[in-house]
C-alpha atoms as a PDB file:
ATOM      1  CA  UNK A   1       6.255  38.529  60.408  1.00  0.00           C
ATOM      2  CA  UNK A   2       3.587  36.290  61.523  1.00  0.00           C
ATOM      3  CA  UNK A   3      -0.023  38.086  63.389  1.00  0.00           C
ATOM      4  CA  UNK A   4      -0.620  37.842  67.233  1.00  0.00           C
ATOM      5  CA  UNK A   5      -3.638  35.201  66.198  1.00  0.00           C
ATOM      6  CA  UNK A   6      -1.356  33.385  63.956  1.00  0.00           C
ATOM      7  CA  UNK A   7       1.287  32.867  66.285  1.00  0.00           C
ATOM      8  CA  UNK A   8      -1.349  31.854  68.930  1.00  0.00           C
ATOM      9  CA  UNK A   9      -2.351  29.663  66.565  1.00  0.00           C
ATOM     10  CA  UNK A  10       0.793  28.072  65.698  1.00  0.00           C
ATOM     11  CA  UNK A  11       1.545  27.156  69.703  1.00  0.00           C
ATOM     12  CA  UNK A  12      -2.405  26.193  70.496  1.00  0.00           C
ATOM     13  CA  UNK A  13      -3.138  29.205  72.668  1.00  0.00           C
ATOM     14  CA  UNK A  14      -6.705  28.436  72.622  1.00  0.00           C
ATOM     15  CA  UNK A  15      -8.741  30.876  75.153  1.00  0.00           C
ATOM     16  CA  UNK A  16      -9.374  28.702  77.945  1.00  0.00           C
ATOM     17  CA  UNK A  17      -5.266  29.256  78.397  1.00  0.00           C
ATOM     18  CA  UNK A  18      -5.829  33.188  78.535  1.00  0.00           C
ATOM     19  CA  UNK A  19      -8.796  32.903  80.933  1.00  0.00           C
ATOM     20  CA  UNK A  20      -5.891  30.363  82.608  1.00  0.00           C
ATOM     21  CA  UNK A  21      -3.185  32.713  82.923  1.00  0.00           C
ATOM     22  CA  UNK A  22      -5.597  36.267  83.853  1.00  0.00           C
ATOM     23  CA  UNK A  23      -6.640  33.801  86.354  1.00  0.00           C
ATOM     24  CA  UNK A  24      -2.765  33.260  87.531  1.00  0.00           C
ATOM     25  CA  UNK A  25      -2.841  37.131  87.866  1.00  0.00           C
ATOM     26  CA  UNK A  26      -3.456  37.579  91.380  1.00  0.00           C
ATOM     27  CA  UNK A  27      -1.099  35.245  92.789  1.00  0.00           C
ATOM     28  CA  UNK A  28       2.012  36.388  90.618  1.00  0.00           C
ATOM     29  CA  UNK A  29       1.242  39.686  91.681  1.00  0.00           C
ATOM     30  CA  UNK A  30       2.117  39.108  94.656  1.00  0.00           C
ATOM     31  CA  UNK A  31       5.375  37.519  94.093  1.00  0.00           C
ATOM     32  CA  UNK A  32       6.253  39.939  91.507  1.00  0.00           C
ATOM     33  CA  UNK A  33       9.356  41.422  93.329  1.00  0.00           C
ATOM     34  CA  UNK A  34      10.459  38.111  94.450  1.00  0.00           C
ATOM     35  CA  UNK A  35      10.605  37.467  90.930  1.00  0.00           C
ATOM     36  CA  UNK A  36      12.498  40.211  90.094  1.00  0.00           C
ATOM     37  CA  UNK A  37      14.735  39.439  93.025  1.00  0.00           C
ATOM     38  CA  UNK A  38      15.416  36.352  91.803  1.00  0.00           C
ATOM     39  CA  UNK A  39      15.906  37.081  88.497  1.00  0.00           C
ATOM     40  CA  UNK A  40      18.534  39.937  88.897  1.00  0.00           C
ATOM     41  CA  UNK A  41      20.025  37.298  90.963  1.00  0.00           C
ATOM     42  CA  UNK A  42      20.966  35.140  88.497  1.00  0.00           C
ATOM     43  CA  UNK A  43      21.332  37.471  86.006  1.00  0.00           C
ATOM     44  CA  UNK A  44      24.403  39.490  87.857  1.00  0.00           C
ATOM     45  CA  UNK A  45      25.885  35.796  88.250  1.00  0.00           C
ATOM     46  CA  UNK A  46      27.202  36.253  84.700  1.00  0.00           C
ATOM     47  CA  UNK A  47      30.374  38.451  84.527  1.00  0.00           C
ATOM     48  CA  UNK A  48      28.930  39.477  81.682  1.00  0.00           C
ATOM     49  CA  UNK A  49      25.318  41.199  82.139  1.00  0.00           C
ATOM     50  CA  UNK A  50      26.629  41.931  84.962  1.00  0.00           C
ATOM     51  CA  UNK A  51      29.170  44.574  83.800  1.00  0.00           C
ATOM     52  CA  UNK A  52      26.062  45.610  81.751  1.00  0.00           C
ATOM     53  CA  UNK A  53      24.194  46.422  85.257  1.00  0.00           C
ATOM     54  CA  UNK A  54      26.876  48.071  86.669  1.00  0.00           C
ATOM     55  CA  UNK A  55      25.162  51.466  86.731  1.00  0.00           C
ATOM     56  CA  UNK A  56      22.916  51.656  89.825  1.00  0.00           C
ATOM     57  CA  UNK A  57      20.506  53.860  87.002  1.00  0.00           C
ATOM     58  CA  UNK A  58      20.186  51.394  84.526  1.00  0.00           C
ATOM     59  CA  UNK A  59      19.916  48.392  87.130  1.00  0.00           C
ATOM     60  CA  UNK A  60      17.016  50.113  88.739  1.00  0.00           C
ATOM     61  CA  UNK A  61      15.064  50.815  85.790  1.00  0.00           C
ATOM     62  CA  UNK A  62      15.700  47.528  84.199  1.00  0.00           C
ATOM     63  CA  UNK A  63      14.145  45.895  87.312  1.00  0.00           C
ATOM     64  CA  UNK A  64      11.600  47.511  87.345  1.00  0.00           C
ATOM     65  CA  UNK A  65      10.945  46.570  83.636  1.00  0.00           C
ATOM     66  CA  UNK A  66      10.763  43.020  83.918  1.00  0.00           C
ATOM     67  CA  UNK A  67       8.386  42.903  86.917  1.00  0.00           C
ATOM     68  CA  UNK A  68       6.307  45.282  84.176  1.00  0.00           C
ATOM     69  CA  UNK A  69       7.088  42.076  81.756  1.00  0.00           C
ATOM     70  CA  UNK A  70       6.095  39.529  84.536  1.00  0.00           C
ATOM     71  CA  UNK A  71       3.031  41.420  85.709  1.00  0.00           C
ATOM     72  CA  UNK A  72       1.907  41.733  81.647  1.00  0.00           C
ATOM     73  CA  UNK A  73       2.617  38.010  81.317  1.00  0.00           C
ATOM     74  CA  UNK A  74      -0.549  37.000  83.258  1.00  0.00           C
ATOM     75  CA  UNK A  75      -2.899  40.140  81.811  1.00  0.00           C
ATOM     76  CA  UNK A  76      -4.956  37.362  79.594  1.00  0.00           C
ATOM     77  CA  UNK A  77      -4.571  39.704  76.500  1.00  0.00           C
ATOM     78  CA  UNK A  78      -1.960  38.671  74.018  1.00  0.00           C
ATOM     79  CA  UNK A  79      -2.686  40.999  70.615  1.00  0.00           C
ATOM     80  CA  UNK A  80      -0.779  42.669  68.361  1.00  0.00           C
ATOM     81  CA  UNK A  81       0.060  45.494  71.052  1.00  0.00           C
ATOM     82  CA  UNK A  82       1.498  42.653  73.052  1.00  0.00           C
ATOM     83  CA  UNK A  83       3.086  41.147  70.305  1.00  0.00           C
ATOM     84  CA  UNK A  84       4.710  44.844  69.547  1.00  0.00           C
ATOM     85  CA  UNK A  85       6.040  45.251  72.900  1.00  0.00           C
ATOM     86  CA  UNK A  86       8.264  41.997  72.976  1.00  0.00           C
ATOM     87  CA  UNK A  87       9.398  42.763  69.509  1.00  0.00           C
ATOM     88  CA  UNK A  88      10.209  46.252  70.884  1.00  0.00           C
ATOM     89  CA  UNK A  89      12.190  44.426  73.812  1.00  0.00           C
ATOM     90  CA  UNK A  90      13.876  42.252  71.674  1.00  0.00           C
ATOM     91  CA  UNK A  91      14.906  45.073  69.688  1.00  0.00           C
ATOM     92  CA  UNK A  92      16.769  46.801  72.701  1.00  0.00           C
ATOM     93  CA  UNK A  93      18.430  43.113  73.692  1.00  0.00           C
ATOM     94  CA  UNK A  94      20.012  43.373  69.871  1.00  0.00           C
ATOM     95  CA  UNK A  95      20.952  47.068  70.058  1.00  0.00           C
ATOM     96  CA  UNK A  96      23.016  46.467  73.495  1.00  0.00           C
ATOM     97  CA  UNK A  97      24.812  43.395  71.948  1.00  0.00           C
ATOM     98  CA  UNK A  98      22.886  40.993  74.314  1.00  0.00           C
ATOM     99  CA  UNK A  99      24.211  37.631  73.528  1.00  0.00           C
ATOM    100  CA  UNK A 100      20.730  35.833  72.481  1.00  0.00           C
ATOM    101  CA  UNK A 101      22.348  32.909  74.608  1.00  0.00           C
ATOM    102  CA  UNK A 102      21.058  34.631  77.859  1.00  0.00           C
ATOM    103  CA  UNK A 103      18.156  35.459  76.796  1.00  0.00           C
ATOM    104  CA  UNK A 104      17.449  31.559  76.603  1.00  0.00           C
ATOM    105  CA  UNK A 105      19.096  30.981  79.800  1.00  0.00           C
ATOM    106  CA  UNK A 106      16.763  34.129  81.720  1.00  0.00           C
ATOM    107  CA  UNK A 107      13.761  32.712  80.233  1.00  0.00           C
ATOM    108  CA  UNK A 108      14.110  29.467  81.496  1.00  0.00           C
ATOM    109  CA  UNK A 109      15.387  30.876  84.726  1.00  0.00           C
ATOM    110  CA  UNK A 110      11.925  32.838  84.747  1.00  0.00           C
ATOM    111  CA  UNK A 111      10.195  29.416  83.705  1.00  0.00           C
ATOM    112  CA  UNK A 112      11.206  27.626  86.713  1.00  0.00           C
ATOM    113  CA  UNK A 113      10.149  30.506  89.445  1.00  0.00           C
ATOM    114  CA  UNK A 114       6.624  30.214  87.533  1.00  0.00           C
ATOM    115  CA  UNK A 115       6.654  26.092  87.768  1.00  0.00           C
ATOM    116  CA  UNK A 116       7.591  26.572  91.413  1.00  0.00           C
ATOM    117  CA  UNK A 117       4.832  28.533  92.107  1.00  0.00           C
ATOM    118  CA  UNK A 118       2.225  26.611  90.600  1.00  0.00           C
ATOM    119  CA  UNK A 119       3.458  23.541  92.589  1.00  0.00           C
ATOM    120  CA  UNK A 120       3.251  25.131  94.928  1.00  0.00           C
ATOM    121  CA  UNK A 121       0.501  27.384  95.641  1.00  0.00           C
ATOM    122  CA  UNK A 122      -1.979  25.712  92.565  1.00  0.00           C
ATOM    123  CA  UNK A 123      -4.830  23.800  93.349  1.00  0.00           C
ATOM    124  CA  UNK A 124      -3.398  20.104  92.005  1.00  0.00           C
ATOM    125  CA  UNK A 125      -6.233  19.673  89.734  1.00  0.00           C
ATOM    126  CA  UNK A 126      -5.616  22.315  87.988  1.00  0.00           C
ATOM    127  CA  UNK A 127      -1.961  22.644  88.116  1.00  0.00           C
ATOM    128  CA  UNK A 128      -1.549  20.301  85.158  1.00  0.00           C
ATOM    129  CA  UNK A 129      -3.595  22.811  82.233  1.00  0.00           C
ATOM    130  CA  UNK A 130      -2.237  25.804  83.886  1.00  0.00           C
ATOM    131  CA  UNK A 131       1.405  24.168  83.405  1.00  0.00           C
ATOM    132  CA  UNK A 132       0.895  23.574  79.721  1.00  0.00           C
ATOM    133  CA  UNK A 133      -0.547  27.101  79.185  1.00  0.00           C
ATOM    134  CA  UNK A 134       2.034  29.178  80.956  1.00  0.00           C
ATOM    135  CA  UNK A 135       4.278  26.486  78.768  1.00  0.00           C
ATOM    136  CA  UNK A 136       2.785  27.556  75.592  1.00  0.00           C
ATOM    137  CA  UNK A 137       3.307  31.405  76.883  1.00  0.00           C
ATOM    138  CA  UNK A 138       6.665  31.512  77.464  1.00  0.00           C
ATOM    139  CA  UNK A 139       7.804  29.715  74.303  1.00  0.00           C
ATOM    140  CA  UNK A 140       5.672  32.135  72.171  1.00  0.00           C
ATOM    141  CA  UNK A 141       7.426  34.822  74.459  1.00  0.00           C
ATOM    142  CA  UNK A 142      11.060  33.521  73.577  1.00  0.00           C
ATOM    143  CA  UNK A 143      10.008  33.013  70.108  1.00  0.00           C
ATOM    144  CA  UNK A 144       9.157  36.684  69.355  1.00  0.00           C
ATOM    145  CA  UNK A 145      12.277  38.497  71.684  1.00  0.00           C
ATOM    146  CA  UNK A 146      14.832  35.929  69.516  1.00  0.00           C
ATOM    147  CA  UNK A 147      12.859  36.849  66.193  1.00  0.00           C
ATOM    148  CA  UNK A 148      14.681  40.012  66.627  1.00  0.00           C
ATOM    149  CA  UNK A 149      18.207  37.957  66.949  1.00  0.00           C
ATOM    150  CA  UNK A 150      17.535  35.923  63.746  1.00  0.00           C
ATOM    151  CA  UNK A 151      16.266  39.092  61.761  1.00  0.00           C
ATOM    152  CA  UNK A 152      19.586  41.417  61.836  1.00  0.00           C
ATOM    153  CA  UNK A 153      21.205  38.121  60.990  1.00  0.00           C
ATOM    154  CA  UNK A 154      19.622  37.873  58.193  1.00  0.00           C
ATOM    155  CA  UNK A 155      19.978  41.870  57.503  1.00  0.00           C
ATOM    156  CA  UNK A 156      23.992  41.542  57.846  1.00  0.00           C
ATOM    157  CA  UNK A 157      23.846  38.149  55.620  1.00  0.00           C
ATOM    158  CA  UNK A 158      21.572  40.245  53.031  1.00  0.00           C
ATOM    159  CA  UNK A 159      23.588  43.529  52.819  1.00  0.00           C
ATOM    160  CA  UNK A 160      26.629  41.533  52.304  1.00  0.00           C
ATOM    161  CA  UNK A 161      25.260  39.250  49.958  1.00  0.00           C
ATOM    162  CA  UNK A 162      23.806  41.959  48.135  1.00  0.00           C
ATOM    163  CA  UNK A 163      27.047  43.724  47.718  1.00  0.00           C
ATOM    164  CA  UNK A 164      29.074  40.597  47.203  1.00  0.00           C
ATOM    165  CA  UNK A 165      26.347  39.635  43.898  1.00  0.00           C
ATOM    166  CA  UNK A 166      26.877  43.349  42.564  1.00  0.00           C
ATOM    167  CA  UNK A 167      30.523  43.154  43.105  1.00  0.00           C
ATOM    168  CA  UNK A 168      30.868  39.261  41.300  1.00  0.00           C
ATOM    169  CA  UNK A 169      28.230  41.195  38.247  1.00  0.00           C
ATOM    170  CA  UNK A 170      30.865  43.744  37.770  1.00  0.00           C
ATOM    171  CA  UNK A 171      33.273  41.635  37.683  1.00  0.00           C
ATOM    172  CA  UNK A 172      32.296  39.292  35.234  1.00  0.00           C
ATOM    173  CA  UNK A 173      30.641  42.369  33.147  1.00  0.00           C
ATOM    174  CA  UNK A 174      34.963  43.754  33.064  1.00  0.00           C
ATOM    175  CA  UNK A 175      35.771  40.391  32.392  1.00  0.00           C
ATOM    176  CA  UNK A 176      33.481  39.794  29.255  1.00  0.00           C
ATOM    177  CA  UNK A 177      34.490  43.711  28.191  1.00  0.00           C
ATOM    178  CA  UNK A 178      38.208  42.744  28.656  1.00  0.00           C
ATOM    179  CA  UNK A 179      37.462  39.591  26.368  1.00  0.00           C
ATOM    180  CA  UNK A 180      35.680  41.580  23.701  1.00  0.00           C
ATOM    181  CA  UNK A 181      38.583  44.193  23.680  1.00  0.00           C
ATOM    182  CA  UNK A 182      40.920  40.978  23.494  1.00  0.00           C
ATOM    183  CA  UNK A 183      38.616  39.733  20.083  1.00  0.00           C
ATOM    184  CA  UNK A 184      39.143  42.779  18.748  1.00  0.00           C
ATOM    185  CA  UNK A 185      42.580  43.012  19.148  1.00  0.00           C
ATOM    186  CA  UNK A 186      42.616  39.726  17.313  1.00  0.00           C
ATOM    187  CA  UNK A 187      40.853  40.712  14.353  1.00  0.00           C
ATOM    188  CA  UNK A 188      43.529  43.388  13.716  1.00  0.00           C
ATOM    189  CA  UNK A 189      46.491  41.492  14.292  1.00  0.00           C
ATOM    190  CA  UNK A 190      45.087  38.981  11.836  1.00  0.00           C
ATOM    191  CA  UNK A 191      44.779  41.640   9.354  1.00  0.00           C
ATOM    192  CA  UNK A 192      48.339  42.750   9.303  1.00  0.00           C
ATOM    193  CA  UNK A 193      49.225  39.043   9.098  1.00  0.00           C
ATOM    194  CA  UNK A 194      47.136  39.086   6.534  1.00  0.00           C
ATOM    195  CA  UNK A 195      49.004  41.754   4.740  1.00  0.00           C
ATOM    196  CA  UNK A 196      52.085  39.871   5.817  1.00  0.00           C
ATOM    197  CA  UNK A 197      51.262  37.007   4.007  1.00  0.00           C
ATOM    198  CA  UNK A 198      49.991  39.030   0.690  1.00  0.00           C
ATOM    199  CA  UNK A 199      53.469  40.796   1.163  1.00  0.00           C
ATOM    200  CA  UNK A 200      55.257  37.671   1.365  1.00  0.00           C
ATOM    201  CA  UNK A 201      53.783  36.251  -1.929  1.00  0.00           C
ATOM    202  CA  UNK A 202      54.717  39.751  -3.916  1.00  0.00           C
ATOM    203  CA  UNK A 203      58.296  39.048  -2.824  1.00  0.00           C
ATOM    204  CA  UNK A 204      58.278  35.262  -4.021  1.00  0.00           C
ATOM    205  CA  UNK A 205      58.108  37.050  -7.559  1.00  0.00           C
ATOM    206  CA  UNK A 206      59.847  40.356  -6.826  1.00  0.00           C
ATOM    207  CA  UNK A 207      62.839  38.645  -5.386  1.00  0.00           C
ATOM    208  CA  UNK A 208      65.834  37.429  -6.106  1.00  0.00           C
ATOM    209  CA  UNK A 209      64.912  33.643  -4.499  1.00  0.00           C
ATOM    210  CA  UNK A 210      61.841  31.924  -5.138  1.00  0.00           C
ATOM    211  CA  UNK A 211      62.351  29.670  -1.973  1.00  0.00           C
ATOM    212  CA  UNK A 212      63.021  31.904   0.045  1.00  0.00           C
ATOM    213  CA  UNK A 213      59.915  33.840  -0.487  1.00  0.00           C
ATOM    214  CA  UNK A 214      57.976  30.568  -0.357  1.00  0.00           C
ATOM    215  CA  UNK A 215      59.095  29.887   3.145  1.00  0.00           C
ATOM    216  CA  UNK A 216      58.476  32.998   4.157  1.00  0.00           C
ATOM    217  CA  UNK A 217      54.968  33.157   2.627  1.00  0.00           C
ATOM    218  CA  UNK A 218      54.713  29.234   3.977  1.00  0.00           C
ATOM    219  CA  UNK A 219      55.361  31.331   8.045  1.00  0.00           C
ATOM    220  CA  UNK A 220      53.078  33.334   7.108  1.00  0.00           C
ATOM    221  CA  UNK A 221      50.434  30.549   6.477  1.00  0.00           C
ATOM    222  CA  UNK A 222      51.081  29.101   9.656  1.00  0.00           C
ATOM    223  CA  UNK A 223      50.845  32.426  11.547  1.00  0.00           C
ATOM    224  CA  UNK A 224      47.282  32.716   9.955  1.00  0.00           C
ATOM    225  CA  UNK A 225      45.992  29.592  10.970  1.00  0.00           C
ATOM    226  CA  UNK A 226      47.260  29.984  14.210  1.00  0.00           C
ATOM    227  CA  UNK A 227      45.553  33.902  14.365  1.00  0.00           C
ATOM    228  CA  UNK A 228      41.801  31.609  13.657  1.00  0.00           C
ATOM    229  CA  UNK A 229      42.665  29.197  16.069  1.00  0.00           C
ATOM    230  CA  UNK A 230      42.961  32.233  18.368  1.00  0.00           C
ATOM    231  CA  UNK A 231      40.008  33.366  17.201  1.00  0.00           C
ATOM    232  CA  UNK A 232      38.055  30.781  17.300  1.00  0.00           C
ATOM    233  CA  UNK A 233      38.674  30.003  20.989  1.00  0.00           C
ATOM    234  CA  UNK A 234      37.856  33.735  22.107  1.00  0.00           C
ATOM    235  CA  UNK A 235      34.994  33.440  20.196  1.00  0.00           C
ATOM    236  CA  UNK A 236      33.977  29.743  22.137  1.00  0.00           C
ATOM    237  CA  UNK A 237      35.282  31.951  25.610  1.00  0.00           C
ATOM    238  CA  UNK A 238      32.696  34.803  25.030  1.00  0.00           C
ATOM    239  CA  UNK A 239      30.141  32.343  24.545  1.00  0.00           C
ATOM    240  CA  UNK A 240      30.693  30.404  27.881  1.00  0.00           C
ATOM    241  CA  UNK A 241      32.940  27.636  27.258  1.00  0.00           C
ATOM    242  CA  UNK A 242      35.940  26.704  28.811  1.00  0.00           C
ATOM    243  CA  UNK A 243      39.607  27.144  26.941  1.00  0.00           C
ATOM    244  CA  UNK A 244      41.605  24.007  26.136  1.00  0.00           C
ATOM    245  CA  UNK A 245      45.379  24.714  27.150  1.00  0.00           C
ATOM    246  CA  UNK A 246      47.167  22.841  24.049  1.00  0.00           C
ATOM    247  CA  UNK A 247      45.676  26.469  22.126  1.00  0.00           C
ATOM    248  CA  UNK A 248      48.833  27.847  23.989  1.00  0.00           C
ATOM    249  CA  UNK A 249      50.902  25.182  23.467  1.00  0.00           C
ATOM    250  CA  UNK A 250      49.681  24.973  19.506  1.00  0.00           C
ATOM    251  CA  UNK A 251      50.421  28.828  19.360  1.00  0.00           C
ATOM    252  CA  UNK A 252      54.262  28.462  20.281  1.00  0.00           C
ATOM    253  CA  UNK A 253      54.578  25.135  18.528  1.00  0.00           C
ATOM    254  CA  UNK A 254      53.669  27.582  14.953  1.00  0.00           C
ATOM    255  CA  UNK A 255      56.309  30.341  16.306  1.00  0.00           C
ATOM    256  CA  UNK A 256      58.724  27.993  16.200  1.00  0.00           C
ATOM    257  CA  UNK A 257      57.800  26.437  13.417  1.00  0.00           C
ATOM    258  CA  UNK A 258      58.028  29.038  11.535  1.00  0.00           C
ATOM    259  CA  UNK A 259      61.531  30.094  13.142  1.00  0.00           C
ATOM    260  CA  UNK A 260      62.695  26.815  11.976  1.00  0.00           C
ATOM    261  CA  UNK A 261      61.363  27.433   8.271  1.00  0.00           C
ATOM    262  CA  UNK A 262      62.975  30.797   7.966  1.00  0.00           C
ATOM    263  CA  UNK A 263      66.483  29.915   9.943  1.00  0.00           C
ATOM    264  CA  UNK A 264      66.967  27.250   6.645  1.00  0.00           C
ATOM    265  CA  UNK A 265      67.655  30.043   4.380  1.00  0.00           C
ATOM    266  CA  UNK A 266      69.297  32.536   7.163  1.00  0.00           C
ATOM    267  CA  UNK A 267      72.565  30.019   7.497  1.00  0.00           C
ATOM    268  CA  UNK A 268      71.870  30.058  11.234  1.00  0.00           C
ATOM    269  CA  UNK A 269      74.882  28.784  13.093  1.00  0.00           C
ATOM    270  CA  UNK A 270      74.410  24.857  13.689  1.00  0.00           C
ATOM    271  CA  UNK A 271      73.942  25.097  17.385  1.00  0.00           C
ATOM    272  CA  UNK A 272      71.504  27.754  17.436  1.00  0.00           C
ATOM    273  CA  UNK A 273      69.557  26.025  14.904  1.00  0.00           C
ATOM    274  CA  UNK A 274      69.923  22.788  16.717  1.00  0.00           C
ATOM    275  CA  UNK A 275      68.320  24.345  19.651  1.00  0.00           C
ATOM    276  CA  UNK A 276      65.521  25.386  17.920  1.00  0.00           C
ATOM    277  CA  UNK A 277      65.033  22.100  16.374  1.00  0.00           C
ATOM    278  CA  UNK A 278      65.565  20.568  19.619  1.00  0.00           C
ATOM    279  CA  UNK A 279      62.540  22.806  21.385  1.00  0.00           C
ATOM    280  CA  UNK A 280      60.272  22.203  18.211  1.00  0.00           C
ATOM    281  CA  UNK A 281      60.335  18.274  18.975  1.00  0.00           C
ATOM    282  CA  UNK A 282      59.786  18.459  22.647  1.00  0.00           C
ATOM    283  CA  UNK A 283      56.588  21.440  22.519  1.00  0.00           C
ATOM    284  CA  UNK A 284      55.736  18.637  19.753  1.00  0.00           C
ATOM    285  CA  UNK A 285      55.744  16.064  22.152  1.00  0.00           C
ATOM    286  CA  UNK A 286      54.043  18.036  24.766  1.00  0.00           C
ATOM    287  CA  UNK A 287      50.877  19.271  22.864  1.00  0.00           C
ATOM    288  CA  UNK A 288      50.814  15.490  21.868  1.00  0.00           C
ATOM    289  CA  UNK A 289      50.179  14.859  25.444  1.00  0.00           C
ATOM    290  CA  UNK A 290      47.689  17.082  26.167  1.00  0.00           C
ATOM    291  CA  UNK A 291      45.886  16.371  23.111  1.00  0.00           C
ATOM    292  CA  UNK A 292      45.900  12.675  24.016  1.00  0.00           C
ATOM    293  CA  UNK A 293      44.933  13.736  27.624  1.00  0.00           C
ATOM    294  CA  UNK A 294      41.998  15.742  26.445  1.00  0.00           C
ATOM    295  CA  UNK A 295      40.541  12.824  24.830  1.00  0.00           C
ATOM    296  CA  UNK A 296      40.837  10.482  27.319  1.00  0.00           C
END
């Protein structure tokens, strides 16, 4: 929030335009309740301030606060008391739901009674200097009673961007602990295959058929390498990078695989094994393509 002097500053209010506008003092004075007139006026032309003003109470006590505004517009002292007080006002526009729109539209309502005037009832060499400093005065004015507009905009936009940042962090914190939990779960499947496959080669010499305990020990291979390909792409996923979808397709191209190895020694019925044959050939042909794919 910028100082009185700075914000002086920043629109040129150099002190010959205070001694300007104290000097504009008398004469607005006196048209202080035409002003007010006026400015009610327009402002119960809206349907909606006007529903706003529809208690005699409030309409009475807001008049007479903007012929306090008007009169303190031409006191020559703009500090940080001043500076205060339209902040306060702008404050009360934003707590009554005030559409900032008509604050724009009063002020340069309130603009043009001032220019009027100073046509008017100025001296014509001096009307010009006077014009630019009442100019400079009402912008700074409009400046610090919509500062109050653009600040609980910003308050809304931070509280929910706050929340929506600690809500995303959460998320992706579950997310990474769900991935962990999903490594782990990894590791001790591909122990038991592990023990599969150990169990698999005790039977090639403990059984009645070498081959048959060959093939089966040969599934079990496959299931292996497919339990580090697993692995390995968990691991790459905790560590930021992206998963390629043939690892799905590769995964059910070695189940069948393997159902294909161990239906040769089951006597499977021909169509059943067909079938299987049949799907091994096409998920073939399909992790083909998205191998292929991924290269180009």
């Amino acid at each position: 929030m910028l100082s009185a002097n700075r914000t002086k500053e920043h629109y040129q209010l150099t002190k010959e335009d205070e001694l300007r506008l104290k000097g504009l003092q008398p004469l607005m004075k006196q048209h202080r309740d035409g002003f007010s007139d006026d400015f009610y006026e327009f402002v119960m032309s809206y349907e909606e301030t006007a529903d706003f003003f529809a208690d005699k109470e409030r309409y009475d006590r807001h008049k007479l606060a903007i012929a306090g505004w008007f009169t303190r517009l031409f006191s020559g002292t703009y500090d940080e008391a001043y500076f205060r007080y339209l902040r306060h006002v702008g404050k009360i526009h934003v707590n009554i739901n005030l559409d900032s729109h008509y604050v724009n539209t009063a002020m340069a309502r309130a603009r043009q009674f001032i220019t009027e005037i100073i046509q008017s009832q100025v001296p014509e060499e001096e009307r010009g200097k006077i014009s630019i400093a009442v100019g400079k005065l009402l912008d700074m004015n409009l400046d610090v009673l919509t500062s109050s507009y653009r600040q609980a905009e910003l308050k809304k936009y931070f509280l929910s961007f706050r929340f929506e940042s600690r809500l995303i962090n959460w998320m992706e914190r579950f997310t990474h602990g769900l991935s962990l939990i999903l490594a782990f779960a990894l590791a001790i499947v591909s122990l038991a295959v592990v023990g599969l496959f150990i169990n698999d080669i005790v039977g090639i010499f403990g059984g009645s058929k070498i081959e048959n305990g060959v093939i089966a020990a040969l599934g079990s291979l496959l299931i292996i390498w497919m339990m580090i390909e697993l692995l390995e792409t968990e691991i790459s996923h905790l560590k930021g990078r992206k998963i390629p979808i043939k690892i799905f397709v590769g995964v059910v191209l070695v189940a069948f695989i393997r159902k294909v190895l161990i239906g040769t020694f089951q006597h499977e019925q021909l169509l059943e094994y067909s079938s299987k044959v049949g799907t091994l050939f096409i998920l073939g042909i399909v992790y083909w393509l998205i191998t292929r794919a991924d290269r180009g």
